[in-house]
C-alpha atoms as a PDB file:
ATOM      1  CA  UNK A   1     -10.126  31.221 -13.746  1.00  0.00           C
ATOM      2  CA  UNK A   2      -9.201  30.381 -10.296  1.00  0.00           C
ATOM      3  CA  UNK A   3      -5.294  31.553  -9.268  1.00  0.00           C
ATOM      4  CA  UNK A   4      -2.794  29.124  -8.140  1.00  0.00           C
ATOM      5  CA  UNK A   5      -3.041  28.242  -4.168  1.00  0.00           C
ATOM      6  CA  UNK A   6      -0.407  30.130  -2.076  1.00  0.00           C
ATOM      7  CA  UNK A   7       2.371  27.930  -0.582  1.00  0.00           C
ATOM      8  CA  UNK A   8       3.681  29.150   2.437  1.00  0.00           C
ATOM      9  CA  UNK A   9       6.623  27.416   2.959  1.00  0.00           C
ATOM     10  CA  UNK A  10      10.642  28.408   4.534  1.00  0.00           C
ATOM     11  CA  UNK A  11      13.748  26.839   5.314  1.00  0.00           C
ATOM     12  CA  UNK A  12      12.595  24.906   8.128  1.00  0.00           C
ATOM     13  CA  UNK A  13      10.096  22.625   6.490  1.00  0.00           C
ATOM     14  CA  UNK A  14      12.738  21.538   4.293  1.00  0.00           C
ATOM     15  CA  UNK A  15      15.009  20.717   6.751  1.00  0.00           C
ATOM     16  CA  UNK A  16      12.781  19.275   8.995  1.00  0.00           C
ATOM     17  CA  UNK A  17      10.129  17.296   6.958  1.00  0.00           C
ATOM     18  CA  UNK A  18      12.818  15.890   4.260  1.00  0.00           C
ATOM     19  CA  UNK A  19      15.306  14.100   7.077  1.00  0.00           C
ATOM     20  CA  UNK A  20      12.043  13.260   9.033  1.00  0.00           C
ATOM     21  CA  UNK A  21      10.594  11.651   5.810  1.00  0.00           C
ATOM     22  CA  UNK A  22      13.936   9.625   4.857  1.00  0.00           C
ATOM     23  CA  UNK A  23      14.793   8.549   8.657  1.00  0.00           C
ATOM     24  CA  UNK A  24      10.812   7.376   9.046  1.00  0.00           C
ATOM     25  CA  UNK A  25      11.337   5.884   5.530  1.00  0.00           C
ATOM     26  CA  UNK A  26      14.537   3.753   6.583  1.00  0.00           C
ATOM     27  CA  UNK A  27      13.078   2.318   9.760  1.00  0.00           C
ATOM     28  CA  UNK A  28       9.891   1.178   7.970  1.00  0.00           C
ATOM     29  CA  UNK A  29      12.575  -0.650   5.240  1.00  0.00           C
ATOM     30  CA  UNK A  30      14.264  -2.296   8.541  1.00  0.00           C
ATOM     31  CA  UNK A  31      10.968  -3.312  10.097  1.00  0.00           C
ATOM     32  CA  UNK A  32       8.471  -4.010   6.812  1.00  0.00           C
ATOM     33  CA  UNK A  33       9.875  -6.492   4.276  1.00  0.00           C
ATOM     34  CA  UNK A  34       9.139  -4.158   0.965  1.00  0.00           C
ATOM     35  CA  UNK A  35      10.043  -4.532  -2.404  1.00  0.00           C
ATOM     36  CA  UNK A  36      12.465  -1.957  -3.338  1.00  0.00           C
ATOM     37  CA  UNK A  37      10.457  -1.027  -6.247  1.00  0.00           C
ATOM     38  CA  UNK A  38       7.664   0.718  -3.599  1.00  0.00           C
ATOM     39  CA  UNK A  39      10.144   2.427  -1.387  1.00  0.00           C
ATOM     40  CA  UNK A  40       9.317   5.904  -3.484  1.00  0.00           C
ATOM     41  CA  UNK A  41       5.956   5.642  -2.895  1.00  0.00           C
ATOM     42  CA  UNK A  42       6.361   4.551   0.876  1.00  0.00           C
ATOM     43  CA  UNK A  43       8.416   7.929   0.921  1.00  0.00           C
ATOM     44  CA  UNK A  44       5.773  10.009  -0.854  1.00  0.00           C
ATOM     45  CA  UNK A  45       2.745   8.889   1.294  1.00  0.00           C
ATOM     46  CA  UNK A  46       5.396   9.303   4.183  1.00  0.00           C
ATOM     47  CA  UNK A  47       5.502  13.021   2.871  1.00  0.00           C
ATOM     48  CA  UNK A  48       2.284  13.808   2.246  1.00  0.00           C
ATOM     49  CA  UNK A  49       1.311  12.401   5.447  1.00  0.00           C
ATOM     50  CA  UNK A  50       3.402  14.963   7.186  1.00  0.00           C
ATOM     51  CA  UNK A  51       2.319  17.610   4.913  1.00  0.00           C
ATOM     52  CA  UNK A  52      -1.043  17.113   5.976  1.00  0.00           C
ATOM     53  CA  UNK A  53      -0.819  16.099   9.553  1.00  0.00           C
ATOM     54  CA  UNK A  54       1.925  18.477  10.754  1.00  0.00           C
ATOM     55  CA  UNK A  55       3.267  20.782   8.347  1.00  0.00           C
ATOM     56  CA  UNK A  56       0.532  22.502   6.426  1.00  0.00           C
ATOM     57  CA  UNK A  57      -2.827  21.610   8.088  1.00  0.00           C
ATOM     58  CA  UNK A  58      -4.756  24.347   6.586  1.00  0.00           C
ATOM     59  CA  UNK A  59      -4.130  24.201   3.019  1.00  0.00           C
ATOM     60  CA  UNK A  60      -5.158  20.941   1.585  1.00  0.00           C
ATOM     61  CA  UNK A  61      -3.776  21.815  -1.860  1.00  0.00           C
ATOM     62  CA  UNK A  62      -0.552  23.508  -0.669  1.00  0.00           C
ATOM     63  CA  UNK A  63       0.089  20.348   1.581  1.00  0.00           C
ATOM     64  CA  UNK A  64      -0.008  18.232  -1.753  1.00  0.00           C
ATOM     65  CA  UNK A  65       2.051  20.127  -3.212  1.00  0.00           C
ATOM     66  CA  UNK A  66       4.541  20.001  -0.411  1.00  0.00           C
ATOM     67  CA  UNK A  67       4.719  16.768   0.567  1.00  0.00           C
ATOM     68  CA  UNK A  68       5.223  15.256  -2.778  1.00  0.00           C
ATOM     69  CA  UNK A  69       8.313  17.290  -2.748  1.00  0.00           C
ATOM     70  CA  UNK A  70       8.904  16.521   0.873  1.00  0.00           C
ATOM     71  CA  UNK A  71       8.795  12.636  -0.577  1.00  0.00           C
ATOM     72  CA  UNK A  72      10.559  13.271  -3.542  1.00  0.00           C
ATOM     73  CA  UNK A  73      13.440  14.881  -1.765  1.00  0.00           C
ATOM     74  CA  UNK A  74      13.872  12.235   0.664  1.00  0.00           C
ATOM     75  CA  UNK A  75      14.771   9.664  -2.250  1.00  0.00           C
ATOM     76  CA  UNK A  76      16.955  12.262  -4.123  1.00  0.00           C
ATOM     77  CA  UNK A  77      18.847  12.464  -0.299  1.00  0.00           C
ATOM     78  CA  UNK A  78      19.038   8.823  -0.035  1.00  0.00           C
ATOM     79  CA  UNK A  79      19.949   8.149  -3.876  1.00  0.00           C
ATOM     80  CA  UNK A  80      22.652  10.743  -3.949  1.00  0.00           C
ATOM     81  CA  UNK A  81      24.410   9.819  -0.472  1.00  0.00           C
ATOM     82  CA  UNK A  82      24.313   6.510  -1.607  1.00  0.00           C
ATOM     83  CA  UNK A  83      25.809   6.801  -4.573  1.00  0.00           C
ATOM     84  CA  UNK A  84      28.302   9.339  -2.961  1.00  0.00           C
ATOM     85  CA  UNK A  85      29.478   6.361  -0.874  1.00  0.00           C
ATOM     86  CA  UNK A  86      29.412   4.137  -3.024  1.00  0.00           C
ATOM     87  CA  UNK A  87      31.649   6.325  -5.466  1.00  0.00           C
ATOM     88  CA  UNK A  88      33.773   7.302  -2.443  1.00  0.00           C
ATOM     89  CA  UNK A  89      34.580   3.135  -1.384  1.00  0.00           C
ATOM     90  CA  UNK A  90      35.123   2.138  -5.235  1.00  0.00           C
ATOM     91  CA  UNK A  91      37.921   5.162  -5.257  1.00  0.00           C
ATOM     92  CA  UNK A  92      39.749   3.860  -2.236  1.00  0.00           C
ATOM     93  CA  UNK A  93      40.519   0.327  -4.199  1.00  0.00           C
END
C-alpha cells in the first residue's frame, strides 16, 4: 500500500496563493466575457496553476492537492464577502 504524499504547507501559502487566486480571478472576469457558471473552475485551474508553477514545484500530488483548495478558497472568499455586503446594504434600508 503506498502512504499518503506529504503536504508541506504553512500560513503563508494560504495567505498568499488564496488573495492571489481571487484578485487574478476578478481581473480575468473584467477582461474575459465568462459565464458565471465557469468562474469556479477559472478559479481552480487559477489555483492549481499556482500550485504547480510557484508554490509546490516538487510535489506533483501535493500541488493538486493544494491548489484545489487554493481555488476552492478563493470562491468561498469571494462568496462570503459578497454576501457579507450584500447583507450589510439590505440592513441599512
Amino acid at each position: 500500500m503506498e502512504p499518503f504524499p506529504v503536504i508541506h504547507t504553512n500560513f503563508w501559502d494560504s495567505v498568499i496563493a488564496v488573495p492571489a487566486v481571487l484578485i487574478a480571478t476578478q481581473f480575468i472576469k473584467i477582461l474575459l466575457p465568462i459565464p458565471r457558471v465557469l468562474i469556479p473552475t477559472v478559479a481552480n485551474i487559477l489555483g492549481l496553476a499556482f500550485a504547480l508553477f510557484i508554490a509546490h514545484r516538487f510535489n506533483f500530488w501535493g500541488a493538486v492537492f493544494m491548489g484545489f483548495f487554493y481555488g476552492n478558497a478563493a470562491v468561498g472568499v469571494y462568496a462570503s464577502l459578497k454576501t457579507s455586503l450584500k447583507t450589510y446594504r439590505d440592513s441599512e434600508n
